[in-house]
Protein backbone atom coordinates (compact mmCIF):
# COMPACT_ATOMS: atom_id res chain seq x y z
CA UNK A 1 19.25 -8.31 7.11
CA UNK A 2 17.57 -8.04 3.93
CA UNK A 3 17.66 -5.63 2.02
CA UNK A 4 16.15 -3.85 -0.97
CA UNK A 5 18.16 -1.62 -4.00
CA UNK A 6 16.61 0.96 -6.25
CA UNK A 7 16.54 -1.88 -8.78
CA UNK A 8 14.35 -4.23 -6.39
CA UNK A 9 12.03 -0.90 -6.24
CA UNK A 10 11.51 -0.69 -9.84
CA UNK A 11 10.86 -4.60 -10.28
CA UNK A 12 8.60 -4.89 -6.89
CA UNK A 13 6.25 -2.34 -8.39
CA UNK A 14 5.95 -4.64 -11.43
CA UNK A 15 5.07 -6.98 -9.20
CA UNK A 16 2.67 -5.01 -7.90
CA UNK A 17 1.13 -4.13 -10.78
CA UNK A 18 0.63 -7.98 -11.68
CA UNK A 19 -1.01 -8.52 -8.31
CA UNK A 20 -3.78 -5.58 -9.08
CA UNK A 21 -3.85 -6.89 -12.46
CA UNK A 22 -5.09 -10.15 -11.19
CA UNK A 23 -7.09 -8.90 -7.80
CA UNK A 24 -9.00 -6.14 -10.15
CA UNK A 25 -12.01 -7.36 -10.70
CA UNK A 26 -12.41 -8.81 -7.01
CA UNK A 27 -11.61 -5.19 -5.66
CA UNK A 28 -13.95 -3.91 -8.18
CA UNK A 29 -16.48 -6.30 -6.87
CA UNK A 30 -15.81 -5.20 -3.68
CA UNK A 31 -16.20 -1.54 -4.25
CA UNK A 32 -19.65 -1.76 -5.82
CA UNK A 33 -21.08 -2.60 -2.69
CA UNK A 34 -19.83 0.72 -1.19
CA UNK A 35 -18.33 3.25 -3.83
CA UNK A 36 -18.37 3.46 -8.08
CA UNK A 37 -16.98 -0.10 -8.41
CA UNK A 38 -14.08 1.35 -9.99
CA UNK A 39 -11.37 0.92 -7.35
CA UNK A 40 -9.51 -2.10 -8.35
CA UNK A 41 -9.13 -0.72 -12.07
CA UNK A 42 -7.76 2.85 -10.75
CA UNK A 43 -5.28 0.19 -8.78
CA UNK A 44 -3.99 -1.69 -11.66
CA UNK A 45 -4.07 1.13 -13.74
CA UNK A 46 -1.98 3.03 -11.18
CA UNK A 47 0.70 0.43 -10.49
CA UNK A 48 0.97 -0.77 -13.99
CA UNK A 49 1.68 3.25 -14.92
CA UNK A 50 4.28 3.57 -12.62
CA UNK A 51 6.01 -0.14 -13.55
CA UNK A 52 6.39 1.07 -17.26
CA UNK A 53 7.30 4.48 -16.31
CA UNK A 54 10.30 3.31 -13.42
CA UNK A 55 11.16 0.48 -16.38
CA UNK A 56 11.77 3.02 -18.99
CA UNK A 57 13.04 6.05 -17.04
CA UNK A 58 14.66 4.36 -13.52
CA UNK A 59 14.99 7.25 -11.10
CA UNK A 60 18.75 7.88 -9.34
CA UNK A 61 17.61 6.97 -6.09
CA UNK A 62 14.67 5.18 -4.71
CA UNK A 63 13.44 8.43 -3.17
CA UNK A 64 13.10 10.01 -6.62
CA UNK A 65 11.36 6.87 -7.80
CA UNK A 66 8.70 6.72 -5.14
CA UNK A 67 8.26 10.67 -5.88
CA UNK A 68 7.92 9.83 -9.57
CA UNK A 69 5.96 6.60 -9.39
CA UNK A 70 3.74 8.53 -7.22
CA UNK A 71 3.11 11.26 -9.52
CA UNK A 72 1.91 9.04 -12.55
CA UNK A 73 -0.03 7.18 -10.28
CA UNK A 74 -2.34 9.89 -9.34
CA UNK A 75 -1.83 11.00 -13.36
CA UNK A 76 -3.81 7.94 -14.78
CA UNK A 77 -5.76 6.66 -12.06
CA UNK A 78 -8.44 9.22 -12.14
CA UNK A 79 -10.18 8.89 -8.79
CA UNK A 80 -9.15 9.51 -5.20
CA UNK A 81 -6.99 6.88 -4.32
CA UNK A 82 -4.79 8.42 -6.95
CA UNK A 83 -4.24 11.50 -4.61
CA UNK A 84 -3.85 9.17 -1.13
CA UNK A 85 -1.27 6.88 -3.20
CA UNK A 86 0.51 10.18 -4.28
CA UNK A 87 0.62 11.48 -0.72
CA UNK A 88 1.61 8.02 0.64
CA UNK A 89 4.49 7.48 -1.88
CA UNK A 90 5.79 10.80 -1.85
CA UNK A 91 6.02 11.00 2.49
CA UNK A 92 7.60 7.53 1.79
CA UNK A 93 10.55 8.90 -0.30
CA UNK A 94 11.05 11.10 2.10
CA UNK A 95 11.27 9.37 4.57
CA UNK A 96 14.22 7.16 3.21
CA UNK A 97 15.79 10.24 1.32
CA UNK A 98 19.93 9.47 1.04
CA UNK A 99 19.15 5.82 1.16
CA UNK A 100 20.99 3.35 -0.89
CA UNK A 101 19.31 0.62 0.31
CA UNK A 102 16.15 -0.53 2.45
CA UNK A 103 15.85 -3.28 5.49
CA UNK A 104 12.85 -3.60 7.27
CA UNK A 105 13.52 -0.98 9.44
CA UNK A 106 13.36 1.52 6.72
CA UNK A 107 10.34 -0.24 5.14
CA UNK A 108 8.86 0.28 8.82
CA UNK A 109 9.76 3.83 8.40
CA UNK A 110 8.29 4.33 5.18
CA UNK A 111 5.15 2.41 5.81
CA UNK A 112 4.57 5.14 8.60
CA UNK A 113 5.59 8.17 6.41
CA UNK A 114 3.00 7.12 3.86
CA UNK A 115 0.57 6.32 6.90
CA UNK A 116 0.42 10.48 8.12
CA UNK A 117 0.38 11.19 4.07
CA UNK A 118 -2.61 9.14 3.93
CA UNK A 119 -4.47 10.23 7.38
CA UNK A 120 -3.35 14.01 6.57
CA UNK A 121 -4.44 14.03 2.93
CA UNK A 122 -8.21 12.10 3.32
CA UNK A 123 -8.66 13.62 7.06
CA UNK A 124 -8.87 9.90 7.76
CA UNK A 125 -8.30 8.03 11.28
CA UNK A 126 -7.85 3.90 11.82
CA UNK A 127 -11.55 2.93 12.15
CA UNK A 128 -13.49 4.91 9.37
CA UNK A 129 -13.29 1.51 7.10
CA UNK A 130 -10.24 3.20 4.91
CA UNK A 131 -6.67 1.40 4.03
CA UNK A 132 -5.72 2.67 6.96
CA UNK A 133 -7.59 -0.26 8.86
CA UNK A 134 -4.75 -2.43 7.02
CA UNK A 135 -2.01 -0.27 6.90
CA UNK A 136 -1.86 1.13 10.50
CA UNK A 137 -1.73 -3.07 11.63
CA UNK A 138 0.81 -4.13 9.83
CA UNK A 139 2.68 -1.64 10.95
CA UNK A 140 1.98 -2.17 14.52
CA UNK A 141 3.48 -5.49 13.82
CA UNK A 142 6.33 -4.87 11.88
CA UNK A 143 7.84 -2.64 14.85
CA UNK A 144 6.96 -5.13 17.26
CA UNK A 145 8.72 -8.35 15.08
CA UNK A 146 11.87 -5.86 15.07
CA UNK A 147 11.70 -4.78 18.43
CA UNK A 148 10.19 -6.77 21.39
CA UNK A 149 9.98 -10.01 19.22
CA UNK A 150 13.30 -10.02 17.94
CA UNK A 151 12.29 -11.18 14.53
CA UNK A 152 14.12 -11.11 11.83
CA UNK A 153 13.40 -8.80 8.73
CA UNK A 154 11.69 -11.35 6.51
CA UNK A 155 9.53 -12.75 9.60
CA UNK A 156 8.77 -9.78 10.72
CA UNK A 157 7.15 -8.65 7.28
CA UNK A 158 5.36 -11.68 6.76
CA UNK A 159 3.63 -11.24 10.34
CA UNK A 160 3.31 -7.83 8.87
CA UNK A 161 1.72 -8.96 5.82
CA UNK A 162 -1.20 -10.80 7.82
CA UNK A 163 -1.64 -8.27 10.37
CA UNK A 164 -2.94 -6.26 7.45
CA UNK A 165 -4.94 -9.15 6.18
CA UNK A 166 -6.61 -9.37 9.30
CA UNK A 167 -6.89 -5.50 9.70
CA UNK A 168 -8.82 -5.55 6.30
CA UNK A 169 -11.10 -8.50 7.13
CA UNK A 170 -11.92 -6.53 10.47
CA UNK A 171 -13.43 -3.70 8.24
CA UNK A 172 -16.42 -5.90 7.89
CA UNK A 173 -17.77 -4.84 11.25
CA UNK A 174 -17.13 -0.97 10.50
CA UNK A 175 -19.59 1.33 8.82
CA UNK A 176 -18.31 3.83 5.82
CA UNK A 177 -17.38 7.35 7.08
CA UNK A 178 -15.35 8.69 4.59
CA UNK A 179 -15.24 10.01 1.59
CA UNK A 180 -18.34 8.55 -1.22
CA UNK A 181 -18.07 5.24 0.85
CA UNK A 182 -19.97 7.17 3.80
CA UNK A 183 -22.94 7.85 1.06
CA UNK A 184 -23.45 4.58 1.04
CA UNK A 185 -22.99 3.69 5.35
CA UNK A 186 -25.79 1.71 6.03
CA UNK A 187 -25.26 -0.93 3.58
CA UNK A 188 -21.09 -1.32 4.30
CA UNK A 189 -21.97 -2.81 7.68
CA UNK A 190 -20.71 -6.31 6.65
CA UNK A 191 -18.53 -5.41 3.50
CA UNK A 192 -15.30 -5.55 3.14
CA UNK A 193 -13.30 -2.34 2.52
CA UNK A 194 -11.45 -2.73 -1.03
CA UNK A 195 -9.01 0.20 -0.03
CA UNK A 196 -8.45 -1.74 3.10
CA UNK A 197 -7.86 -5.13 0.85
CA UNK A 198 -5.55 -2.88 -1.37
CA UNK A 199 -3.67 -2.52 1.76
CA UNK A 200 -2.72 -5.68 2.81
CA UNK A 201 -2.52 -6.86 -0.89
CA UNK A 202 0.56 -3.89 -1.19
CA UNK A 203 1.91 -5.25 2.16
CA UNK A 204 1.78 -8.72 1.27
CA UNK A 205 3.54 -8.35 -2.48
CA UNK A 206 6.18 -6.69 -0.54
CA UNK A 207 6.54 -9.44 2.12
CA UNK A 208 6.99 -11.94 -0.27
CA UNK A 209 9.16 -10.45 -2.66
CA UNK A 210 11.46 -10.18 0.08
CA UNK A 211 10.83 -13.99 0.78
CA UNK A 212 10.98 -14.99 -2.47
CA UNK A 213 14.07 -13.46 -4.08
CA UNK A 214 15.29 -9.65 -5.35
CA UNK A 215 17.00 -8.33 -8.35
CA UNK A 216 20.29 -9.63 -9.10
């Protein structure tokens, strides 16, 4: 199975970081229509924080680095999503605390960890047009690829990665009901949620860096 080291960690958030980099302005697009308009630069700016930091200062253990990566995170992105990415990175160190090394099981396991950070954190629920609408998917399918489908790790993320792609295109039909998205409810009917989109763009970076080759 494949499998991911504390020095795949610290180069997959770089690559994370270049895929907010290039989805900013989109998300920021997105956001206008139901928020500041701000949301895809407080994701770059988040992800390319915690690159540098991880790439000067690499953690012992990919627990500590999910910790720390979530801390500067919330540090420099200035807006909520900094204190939900926070939550969800920290409950996701934890959850793989002791580990060496991740395969998709542990990725399932940490992709639920930062799932209750999220929900307990923005007293959200699958449904309110959040990232949980893209999150909570994928990981519905990522169990099910390891379990009753008998997929392998690398197939089973990828089905992953457009479960949440689908779970964020379904938040077109959902009105706004948290947070300073829910100020603007009537007119989100039809808009896609860019925390949802953030979603399945995380899940999908992941899913193809483990496709597409780790650090040597």
């Amino acid at each position: 199975m494949t499998t991911l080291k504390l020095a795949d960690v610290v180069e997959l958030f770089g690559k994370l970081a270049a895929a907010f980099e290039e989805q900013k302005d989109r998300l920021n697009e997105l956001d206008a229509a139901i928020g500041d308009g701000d949301h895809g630069m407080s994701m770059a700016r988040g992800f390319s924080a915690v690159a540098a930091a991880l790439r000067d200062n690499t953690p012992a253990t990919i627990s500590d680095a999910l910790a720390q990566g979530g801390m500067q995170f919330n540090e420099v992105s200035g807006s909520t999503i900094g204190i939900l990415m926070f939550s969800a990175m920290r409950e996701a160190g934890k959850a793989v605390s002791g580990k060496e090394s991740l395969g998709a099981a542990e990725l399932a396991d940490m992709l639920a960890a930062a799932i209750e950070g999220i929900k307990r954190r923005g007293k959200a629920e699958v449904g309110q047009k959040t990232i949980l609408d893209s999150l909570h998917p994928a990981l519905e399918s990522l169990r099910a690829g390891l379990g009753s489908r008998g997929l392998e790790g690398e197939e089973a993320l990828q089905a992953a990665a457009r479960a949440a792609e689908e779970g964020a295109e379904s938040t077109r039909e959902l009105d706004s009901k948290i947070g300073r998205a829910r100020w603007f409810s009537e007119r989100s009917k039809g808009a896609l949620d860019p925390g949802a989109v953030s979603g399945a763009i995380i899940v999908r970076t992941v899913a193809d860096y483990l496709q597409q080759g780790r650090a040597k």
